[in-house]
C-alpha atoms as a PDB file:
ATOM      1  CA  UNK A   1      65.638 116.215 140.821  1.00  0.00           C
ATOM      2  CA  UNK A   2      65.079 119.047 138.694  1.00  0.00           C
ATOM      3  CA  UNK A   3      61.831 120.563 137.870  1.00  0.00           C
ATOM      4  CA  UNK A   4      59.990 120.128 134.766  1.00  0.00           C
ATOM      5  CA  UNK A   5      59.598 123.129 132.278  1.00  0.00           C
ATOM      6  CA  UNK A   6      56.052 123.766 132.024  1.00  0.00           C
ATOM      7  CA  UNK A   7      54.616 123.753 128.013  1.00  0.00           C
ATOM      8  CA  UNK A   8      52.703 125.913 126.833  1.00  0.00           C
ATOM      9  CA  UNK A   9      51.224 124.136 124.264  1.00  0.00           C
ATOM     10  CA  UNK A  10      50.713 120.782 126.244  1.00  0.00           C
ATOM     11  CA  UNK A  11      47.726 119.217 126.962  1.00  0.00           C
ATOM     12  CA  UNK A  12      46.777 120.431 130.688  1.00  0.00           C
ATOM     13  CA  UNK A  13      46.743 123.632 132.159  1.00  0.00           C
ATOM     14  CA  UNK A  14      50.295 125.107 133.360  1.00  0.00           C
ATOM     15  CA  UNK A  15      49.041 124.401 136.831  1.00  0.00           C
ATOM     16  CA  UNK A  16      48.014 121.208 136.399  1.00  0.00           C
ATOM     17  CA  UNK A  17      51.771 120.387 134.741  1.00  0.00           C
ATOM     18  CA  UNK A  18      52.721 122.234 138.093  1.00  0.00           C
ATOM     19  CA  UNK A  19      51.058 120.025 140.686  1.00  0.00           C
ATOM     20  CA  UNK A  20      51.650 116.860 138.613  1.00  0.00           C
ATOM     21  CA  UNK A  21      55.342 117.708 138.929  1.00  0.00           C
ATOM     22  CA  UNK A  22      55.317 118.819 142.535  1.00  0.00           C
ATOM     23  CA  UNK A  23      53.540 115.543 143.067  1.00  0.00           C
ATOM     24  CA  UNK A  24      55.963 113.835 141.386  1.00  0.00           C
ATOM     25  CA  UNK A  25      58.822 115.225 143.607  1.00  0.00           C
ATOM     26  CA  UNK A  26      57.031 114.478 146.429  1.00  0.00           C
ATOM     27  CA  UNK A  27      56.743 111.107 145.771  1.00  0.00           C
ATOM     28  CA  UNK A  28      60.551 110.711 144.840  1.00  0.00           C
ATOM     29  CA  UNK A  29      61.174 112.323 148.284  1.00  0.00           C
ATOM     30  CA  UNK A  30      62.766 115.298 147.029  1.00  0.00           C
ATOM     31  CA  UNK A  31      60.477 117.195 149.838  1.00  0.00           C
ATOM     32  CA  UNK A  32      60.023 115.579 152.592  1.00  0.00           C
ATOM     33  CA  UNK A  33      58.531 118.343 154.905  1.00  0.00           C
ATOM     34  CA  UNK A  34      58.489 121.648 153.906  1.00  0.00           C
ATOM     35  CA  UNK A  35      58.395 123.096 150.169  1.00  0.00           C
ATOM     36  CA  UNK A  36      60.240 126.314 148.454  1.00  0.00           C
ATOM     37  CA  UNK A  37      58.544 129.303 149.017  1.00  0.00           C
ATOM     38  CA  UNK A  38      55.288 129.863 146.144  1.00  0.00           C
ATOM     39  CA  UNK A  39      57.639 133.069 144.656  1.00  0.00           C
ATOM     40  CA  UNK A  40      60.773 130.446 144.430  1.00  0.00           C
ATOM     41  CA  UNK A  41      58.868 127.735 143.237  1.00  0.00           C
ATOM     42  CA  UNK A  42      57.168 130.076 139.672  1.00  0.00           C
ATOM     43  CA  UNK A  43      61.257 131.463 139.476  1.00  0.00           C
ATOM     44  CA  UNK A  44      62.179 127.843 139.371  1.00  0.00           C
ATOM     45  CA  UNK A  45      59.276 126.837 137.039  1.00  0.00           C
ATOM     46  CA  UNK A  46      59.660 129.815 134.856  1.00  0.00           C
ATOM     47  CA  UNK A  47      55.991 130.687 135.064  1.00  0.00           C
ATOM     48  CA  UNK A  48      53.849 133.419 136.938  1.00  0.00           C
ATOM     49  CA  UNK A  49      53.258 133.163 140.852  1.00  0.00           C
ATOM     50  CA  UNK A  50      49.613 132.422 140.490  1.00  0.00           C
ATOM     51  CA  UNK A  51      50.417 129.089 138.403  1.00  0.00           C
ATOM     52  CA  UNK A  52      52.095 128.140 141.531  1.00  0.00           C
ATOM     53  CA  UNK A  53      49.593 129.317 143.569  1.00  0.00           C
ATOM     54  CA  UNK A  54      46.816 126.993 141.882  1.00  0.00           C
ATOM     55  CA  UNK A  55      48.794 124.291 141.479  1.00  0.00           C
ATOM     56  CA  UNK A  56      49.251 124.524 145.413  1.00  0.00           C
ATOM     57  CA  UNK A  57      45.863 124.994 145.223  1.00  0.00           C
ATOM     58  CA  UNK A  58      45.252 121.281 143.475  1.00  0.00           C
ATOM     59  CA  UNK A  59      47.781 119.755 145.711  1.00  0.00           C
ATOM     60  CA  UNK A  60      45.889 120.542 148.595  1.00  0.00           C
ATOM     61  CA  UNK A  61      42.644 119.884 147.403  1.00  0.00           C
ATOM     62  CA  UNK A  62      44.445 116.005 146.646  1.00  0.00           C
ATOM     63  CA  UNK A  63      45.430 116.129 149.844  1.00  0.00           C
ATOM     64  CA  UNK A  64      49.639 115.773 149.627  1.00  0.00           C
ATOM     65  CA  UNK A  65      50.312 119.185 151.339  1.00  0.00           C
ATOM     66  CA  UNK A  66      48.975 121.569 153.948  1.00  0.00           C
ATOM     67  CA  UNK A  67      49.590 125.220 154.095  1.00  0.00           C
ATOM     68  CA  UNK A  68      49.976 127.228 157.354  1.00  0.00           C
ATOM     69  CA  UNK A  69      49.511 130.438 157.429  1.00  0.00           C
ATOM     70  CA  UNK A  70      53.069 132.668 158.476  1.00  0.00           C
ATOM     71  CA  UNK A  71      55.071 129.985 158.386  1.00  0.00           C
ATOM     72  CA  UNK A  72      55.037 127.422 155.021  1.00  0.00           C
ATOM     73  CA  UNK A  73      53.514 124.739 152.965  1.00  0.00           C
ATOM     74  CA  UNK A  74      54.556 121.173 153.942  1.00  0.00           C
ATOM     75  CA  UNK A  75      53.772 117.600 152.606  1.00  0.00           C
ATOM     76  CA  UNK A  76      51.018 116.203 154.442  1.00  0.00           C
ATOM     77  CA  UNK A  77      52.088 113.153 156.600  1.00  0.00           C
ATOM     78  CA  UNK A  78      50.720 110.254 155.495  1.00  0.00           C
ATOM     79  CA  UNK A  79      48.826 107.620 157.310  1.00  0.00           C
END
């Protein structure tokens, strides 16, 4: 399932399109453990690594994913 371009001129933020997308994904069970890297996820978007990085950002704060430091982000099991 391909990702969808982020517009500039829509009505939420580019990270917000970002994590509503990644959500999206999740959901469809695209990823089921761990994601792309945050540097192949903005070349895949076509935006800037720090639109990735708060969209992460969102995602966790929702609770779908969990980072670890050194070794990857992955999609929060889910009870």
């Amino acid at each position: 399932m391909p990702a969808r371009p982020v517009d500039p001129l829509g009505d939420d933020y580019a990270y917000v399109q970002v994590a509503d997308d990644l959500e999206r994904r999740i959901g469809a069970g695209e990823f089921a453990e761990k994601l792309p890297s945050e540097r192949a996820l903005a070349e895949e978007y076509g935006c800037a690594y720090t639109t990735i990085r708060q969209g992460m950002k969102l995602l966790r704060e929702r609770g779908l994913i969990v980072t670890r430091q050194g070794r990857g982000t992955y999609v929060r099991k889910q009870r």
